[in-house]
Protein backbone atom coordinates (compact mmCIF):
# COMPACT_ATOMS: atom_id res chain seq x y z
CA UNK A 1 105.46 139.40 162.53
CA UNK A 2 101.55 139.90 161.95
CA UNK A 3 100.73 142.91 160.25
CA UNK A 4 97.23 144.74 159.68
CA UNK A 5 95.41 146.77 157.40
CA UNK A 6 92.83 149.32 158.92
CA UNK A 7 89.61 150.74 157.02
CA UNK A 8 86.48 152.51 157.92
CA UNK A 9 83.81 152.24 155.98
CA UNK A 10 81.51 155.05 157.17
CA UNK A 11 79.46 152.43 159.81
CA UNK A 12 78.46 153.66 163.28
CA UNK A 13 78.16 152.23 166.76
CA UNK A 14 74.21 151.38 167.28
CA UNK A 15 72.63 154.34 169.26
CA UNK A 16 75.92 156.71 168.40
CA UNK A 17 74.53 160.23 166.50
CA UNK A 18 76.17 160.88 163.24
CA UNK A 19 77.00 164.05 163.57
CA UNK A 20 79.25 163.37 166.71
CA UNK A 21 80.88 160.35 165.48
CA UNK A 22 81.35 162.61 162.50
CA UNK A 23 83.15 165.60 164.93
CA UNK A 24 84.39 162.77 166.48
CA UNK A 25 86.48 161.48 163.32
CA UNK A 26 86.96 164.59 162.30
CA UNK A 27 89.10 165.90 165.75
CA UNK A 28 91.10 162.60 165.13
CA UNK A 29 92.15 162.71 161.99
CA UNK A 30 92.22 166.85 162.21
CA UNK A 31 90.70 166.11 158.84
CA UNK A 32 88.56 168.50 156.57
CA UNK A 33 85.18 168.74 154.73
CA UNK A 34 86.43 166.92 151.55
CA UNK A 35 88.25 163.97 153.63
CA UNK A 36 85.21 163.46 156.03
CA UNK A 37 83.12 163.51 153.17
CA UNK A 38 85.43 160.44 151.71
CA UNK A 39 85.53 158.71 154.79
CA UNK A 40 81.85 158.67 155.54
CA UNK A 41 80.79 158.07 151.70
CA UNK A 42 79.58 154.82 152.74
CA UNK A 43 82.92 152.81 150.79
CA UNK A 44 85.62 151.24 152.34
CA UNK A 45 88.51 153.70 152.89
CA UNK A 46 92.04 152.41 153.94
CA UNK A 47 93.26 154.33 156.59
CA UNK A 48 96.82 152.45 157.05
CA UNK A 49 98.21 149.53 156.36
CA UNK A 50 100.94 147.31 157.41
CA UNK A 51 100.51 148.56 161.31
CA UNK A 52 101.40 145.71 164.35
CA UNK A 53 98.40 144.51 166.45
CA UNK A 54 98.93 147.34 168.95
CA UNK A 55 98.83 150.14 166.66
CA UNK A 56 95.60 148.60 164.82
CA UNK A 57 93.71 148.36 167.98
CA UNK A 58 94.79 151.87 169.26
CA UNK A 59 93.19 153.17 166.09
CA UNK A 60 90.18 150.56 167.04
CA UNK A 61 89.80 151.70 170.29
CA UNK A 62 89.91 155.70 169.04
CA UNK A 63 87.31 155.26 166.72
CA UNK A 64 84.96 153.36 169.09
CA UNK A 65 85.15 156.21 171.32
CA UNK A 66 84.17 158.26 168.84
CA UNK A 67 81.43 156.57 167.65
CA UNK A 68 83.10 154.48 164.48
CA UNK A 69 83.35 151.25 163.53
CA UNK A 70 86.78 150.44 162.51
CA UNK A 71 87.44 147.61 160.87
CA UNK A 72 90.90 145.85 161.50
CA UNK A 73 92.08 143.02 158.75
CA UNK A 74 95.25 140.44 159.03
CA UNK A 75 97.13 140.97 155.87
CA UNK A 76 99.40 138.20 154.48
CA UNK A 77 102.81 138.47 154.62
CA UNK A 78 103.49 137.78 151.14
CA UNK A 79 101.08 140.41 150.07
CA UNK A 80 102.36 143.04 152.40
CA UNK A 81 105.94 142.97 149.91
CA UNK A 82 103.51 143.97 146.88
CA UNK A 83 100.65 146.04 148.30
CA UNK A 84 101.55 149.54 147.85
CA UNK A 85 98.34 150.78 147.98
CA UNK A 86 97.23 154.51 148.75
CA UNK A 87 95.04 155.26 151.01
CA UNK A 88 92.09 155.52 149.13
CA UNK A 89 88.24 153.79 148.68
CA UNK A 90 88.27 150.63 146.92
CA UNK A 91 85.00 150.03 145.76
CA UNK A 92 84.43 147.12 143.56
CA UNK A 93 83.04 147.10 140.15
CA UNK A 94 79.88 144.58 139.24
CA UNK A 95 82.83 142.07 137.49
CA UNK A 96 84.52 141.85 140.93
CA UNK A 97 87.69 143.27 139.85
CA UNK A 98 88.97 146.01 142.49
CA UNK A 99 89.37 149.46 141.40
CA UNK A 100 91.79 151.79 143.96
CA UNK A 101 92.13 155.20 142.31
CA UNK A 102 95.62 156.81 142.96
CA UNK A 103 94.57 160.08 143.88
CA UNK A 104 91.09 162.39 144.18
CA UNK A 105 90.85 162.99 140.73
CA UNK A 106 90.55 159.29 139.77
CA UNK A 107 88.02 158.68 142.68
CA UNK A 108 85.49 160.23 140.65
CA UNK A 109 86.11 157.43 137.85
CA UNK A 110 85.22 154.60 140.04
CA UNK A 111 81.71 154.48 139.26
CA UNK A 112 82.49 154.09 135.61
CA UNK A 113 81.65 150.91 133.96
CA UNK A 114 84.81 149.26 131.83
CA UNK A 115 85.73 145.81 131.06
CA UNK A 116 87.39 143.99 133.55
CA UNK A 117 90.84 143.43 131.29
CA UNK A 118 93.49 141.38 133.28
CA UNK A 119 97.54 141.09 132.00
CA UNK A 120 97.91 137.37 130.47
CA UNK A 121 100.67 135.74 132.06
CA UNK A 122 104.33 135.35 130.46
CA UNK A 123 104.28 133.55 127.06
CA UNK A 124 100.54 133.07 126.73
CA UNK A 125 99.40 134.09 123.22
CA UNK A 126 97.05 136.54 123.22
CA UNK A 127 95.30 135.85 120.19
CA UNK A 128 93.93 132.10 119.37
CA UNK A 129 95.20 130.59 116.35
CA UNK A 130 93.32 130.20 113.46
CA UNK A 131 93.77 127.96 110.21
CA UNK A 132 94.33 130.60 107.41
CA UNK A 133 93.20 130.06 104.10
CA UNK A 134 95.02 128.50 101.05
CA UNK A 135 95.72 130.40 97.95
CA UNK A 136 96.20 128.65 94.64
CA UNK A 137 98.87 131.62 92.94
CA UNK A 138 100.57 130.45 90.31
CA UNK A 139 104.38 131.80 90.49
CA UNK A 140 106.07 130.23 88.18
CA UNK A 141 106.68 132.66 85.99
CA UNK A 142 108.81 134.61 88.24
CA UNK A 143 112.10 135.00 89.40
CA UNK A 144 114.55 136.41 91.47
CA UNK A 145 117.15 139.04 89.98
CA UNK A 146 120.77 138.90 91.11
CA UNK A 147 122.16 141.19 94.01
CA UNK A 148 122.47 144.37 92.97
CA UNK A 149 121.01 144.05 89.15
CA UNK A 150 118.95 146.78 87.92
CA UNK A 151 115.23 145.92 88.37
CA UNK A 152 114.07 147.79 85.33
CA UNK A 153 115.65 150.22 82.45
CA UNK A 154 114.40 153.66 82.99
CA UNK A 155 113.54 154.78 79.12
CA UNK A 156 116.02 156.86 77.50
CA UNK A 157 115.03 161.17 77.49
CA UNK A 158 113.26 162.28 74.10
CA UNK A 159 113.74 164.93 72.36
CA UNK A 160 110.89 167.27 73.04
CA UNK A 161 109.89 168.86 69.55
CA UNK A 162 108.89 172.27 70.78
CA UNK A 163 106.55 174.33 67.94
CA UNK A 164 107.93 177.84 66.61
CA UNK A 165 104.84 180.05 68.25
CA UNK A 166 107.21 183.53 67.63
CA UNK A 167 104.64 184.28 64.94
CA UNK A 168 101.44 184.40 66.99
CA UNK A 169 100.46 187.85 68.60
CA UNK A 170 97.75 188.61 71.50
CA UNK A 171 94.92 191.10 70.34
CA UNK A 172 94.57 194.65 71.71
């Protein structure tokens, strides 16, 4: 079976006024200010995914009459197992990775700049060898003591001599 991922990116039909397409959206969805905001922020939002042909052109043919362009993608059927992605923006950062915040809060980070760090597959080393230095220690003089052997002889107590100070007296 086919399955399709819908998204609206904030685009109107040519001629359409914004402000009805936006009333428009906004009696479909029964949304309010914060997710119209969202949906008309100019990035790609995903409004559902994994829908049959019918449903995606039902939502199609909604947002036309309201003035939207929807737009309607085939998603693989492999990737349809593994994407379990919310319904959110997913802009994309200048290194081309994609960046799909989980919730509101993290939609505010995805203007941030950060390295684009992947996960190295199984086994790979993540640090390249290099040759270390020799050192020329000489060990010869040393040596392994047996299991259990003392490793050194604490020194025996001394005999503390302690002076006779009975004899000394503090001033008045």
């Amino acid at each position: 079976m086919e399955y399709f991922e819908i998204a609206f990116a904030g685009q109107i039909v040519l001629g359409a006024e914004l402000e009805q397409t936006k009333q428009g959206v906004q009696r479909l969805f029964n949304a309010n200010e914060q997710l119209m905001e969202q949906l008309f922020s100019g990035r790609r939002v995903v409004i559902k995914q994994k829908v049959d042909q019918a449903t995606a052109l039902k939502y199609q043919k909604a947002f036309a009459a309201a003035g939207a362009i929807l737009e309607v993608r085939k998603i693989e059927s492999d990737s349809v197992e593994s994407a379990a992605v919310p319904a959110a923006s997913k802009p994309s950062t200048r290194s081309g990775a994609e960046v799909v915040p989980r919730d509101a809060y993290m939609a505010a980070f995805t203007h941030v700049q950060a390295p684009d760090f992947a996960i190295a597959p199984v086994g790979s080393d993540l640090v390249e060898y290099q040759e270390q230095p020799e050192f020329d220690v000489d060990i010869s003089a040393m040596s392994l003591a047996p299991v259990g052997s003392d490793m050194g002889h604490q020194p025996a107590p001394q005999d503390v001599l302690v002076p006779d100070i009975s004899h000394i007296k503090l001033a008045d």
